[in-house]
Protein backbone atom coordinates (compact mmCIF):
# COMPACT_ATOMS: atom_id res chain seq x y z
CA UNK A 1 -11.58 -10.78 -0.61
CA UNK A 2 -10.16 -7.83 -1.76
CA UNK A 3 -12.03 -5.53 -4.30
CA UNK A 4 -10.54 -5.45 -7.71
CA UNK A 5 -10.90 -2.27 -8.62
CA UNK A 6 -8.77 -1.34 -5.31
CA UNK A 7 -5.60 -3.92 -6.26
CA UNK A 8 -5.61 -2.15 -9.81
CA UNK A 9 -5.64 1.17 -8.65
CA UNK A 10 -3.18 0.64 -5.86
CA UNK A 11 -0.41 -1.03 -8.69
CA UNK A 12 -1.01 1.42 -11.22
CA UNK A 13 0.25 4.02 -8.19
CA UNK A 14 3.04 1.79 -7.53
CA UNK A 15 4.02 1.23 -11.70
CA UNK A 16 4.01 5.02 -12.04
CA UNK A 17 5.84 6.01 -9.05
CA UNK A 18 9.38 6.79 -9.43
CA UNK A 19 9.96 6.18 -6.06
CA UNK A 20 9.44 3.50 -3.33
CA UNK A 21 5.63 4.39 -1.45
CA UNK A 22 4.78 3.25 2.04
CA UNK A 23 1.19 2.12 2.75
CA UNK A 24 0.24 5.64 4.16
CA UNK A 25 1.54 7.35 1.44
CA UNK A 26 -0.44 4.97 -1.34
CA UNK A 27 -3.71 5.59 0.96
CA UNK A 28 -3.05 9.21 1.29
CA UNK A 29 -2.41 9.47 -2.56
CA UNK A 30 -5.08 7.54 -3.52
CA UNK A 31 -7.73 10.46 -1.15
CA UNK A 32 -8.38 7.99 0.99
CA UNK A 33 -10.40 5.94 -1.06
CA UNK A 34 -10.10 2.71 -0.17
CA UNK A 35 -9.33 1.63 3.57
CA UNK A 36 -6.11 0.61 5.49
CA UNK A 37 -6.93 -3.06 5.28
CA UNK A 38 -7.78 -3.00 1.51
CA UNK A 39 -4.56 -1.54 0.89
CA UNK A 40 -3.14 -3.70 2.68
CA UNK A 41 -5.25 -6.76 1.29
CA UNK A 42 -3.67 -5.40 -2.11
CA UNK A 43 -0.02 -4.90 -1.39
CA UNK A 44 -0.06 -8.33 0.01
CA UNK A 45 -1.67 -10.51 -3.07
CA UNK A 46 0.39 -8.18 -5.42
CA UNK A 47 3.40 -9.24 -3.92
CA UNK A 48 2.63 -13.05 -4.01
CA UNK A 49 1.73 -11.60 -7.84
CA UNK A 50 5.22 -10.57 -8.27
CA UNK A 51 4.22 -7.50 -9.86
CA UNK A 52 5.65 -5.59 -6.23
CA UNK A 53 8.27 -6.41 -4.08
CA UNK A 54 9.12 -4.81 -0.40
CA UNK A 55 11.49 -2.91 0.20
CA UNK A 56 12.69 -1.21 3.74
CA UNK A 57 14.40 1.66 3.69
CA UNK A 58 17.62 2.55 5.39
CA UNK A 59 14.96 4.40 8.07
CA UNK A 60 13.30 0.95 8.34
CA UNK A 61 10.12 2.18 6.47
CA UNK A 62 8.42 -0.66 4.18
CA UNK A 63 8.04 0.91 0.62
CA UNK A 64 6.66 -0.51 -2.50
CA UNK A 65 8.04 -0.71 -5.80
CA UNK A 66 7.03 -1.88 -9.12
CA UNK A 67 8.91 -5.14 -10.13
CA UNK A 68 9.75 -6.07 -13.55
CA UNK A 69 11.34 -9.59 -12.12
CA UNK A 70 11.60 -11.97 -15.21
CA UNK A 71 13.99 -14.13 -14.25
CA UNK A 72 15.41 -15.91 -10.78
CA UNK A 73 18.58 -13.14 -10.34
CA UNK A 74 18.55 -11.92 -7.07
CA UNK A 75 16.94 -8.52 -7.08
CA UNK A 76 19.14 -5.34 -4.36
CA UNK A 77 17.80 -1.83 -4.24
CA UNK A 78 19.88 1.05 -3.81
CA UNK A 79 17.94 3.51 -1.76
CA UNK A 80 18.75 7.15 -1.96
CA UNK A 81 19.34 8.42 1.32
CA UNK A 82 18.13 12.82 0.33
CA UNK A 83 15.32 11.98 -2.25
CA UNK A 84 14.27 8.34 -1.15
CA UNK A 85 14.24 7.10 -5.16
CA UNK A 86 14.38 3.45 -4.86
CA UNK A 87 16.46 1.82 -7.53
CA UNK A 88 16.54 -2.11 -8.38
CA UNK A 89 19.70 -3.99 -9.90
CA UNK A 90 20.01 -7.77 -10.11
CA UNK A 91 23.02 -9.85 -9.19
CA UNK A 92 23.11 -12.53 -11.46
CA UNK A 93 25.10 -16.21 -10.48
CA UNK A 94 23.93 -16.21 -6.75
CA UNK A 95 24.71 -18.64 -4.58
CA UNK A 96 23.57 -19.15 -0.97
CA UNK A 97 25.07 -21.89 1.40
CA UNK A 98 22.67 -22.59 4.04
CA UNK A 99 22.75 -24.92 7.17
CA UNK A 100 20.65 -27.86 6.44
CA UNK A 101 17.06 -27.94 6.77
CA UNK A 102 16.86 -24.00 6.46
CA UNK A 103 14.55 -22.78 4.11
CA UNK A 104 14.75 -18.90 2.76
CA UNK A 105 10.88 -17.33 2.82
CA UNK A 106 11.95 -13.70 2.44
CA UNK A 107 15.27 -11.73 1.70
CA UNK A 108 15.89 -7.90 1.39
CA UNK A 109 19.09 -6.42 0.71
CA UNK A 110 19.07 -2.62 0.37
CA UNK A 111 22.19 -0.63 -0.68
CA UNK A 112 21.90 3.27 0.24
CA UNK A 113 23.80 6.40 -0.80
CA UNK A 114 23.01 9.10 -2.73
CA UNK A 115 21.72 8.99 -6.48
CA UNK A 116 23.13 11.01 -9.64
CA UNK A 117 20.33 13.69 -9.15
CA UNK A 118 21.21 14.46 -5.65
CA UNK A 119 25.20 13.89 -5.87
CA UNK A 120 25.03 16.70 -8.85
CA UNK A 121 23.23 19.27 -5.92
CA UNK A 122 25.31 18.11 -3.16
């Protein structure tokens, strides 16, 4: 059982981020506070929550972000490749044609580039 106190602190870090944080990063910010496996403990039951999602980076490091899912669109991240700012957009209408007897447990789509900020500097 994971403490409360340490899955409110970790999503409050996550809600006010304004880009996507890896578990060493949340720990680090956070002083160290609470443990690896806490953190971990937390990421995890927020994401069965909904109130994070996973997303991997075009450098294959998992990041957290807030999500503000409401409805069943399919959630894609654009990832900035110079700053790292993790973006969602939904795709609305989706439709996925499977093989029978396959079941879908986890799906990540990540678009990357570069974002307004770091186009204007480029």
């Amino acid at each position: 059982m994971i403490p409360l106190r340490a899955k409110s602190v970790v999503f409050e870090l996550i809600h006010k981020s304004s880009v996507g944080l890896s578990s060493l990063e949340i720990r680090e910010a956070l002083n160290n506070r609470f443990n690896r496996v806490t953190i971990y403990r937390s990421l995890v039951k927020l994401q069965e929550e909904n109130s994070i999602q996973k997303v991997i980076n075009p450098q294959g490091i998992v990041k957290y972000i807030y999500c503000n899912c409401t409805s069943d669109a399919l959630q894609i991240h654009f990832c900035c490749k110079n700053c790292g700012r993790i973006v969602p957009f939904q795709i609305e209408n989706h439709i996925f044609t499977l093989p029978e007897d396959y079941i879908i447990e986890e799906m990540n789509l990540t678009v990357s580039g570069k974002c307004p900020s770091c186009e204007k500097e480029a």
